[in-house]
Protein backbone atom coordinates (compact mmCIF):
# COMPACT_ATOMS: atom_id res chain seq x y z
CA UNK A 1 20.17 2.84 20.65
CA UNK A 2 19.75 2.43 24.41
CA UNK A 3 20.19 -1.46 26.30
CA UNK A 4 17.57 -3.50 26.38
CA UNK A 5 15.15 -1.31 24.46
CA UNK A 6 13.26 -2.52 21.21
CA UNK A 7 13.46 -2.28 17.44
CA UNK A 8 9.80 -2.97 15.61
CA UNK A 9 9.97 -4.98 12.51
CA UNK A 10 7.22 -4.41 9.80
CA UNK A 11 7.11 -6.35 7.14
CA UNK A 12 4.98 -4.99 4.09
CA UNK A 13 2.59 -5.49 1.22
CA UNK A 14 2.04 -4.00 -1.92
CA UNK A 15 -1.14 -4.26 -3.18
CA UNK A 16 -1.88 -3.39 -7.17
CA UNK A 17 -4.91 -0.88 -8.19
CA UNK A 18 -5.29 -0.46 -11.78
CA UNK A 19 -6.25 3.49 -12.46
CA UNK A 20 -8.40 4.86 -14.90
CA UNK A 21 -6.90 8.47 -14.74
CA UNK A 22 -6.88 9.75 -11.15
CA UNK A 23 -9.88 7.71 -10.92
CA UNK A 24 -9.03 3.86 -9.37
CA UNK A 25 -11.27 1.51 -11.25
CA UNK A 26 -11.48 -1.06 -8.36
CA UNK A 27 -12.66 0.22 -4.91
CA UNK A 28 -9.50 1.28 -3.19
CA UNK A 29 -11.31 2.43 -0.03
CA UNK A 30 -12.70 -1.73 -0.28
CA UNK A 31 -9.07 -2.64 -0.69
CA UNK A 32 -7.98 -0.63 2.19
CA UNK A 33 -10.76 -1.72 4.63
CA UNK A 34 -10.19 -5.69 4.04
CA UNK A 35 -6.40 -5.27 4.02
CA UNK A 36 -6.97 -3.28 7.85
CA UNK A 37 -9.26 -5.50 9.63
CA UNK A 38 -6.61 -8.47 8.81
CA UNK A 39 -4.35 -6.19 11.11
CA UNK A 40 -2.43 -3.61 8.05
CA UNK A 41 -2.22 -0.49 8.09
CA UNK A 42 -1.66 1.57 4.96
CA UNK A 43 1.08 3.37 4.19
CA UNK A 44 1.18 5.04 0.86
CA UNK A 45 -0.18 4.18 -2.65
CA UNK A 46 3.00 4.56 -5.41
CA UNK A 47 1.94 5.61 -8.81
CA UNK A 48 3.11 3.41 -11.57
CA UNK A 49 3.69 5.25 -15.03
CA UNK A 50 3.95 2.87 -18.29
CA UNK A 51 5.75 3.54 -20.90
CA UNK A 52 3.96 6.63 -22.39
CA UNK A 53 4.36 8.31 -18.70
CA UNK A 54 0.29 7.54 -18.38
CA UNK A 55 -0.38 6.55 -14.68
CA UNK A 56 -2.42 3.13 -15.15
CA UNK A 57 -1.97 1.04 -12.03
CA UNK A 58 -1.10 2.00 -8.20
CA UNK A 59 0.93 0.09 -6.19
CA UNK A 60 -0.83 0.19 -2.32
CA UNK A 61 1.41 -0.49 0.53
CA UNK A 62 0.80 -1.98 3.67
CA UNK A 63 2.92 -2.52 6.76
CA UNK A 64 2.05 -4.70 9.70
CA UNK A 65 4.73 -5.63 12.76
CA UNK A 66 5.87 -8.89 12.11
């Protein structure tokens, strides 16, 4: 790192979007728009397996600089 020159912080989010197979049942695009006009941007959506390795919720992340 050089003198004097800046690190950016983010702090983050994460957002849960229950699935109905690849299929979100809630809007995610919805989710997404409301989440970036508050000043977010997302990052990545993380799929969450339960026990039977069935995907059934989504975990959206978000990062803004704090």
């Amino acid at each position: 790192m050089l003198r004097g020159e800046l690190i950016n912080m983010y702090k983050y989010t994460y957002i849960k979007s229950k699935a109905r197979g690849l299929i979100s049942k809630e809007d995610h695009r919805e989710i997404i728009d409301k989440y970036s006009k508050d000043g977010w941007r997302f990052v990545t959506a993380i799929p969450l397996p339960s026990g039977n390795n069935v995907i059934t919720e989504f975990d959206l992340v978000f990062e803004k600089e704090d």
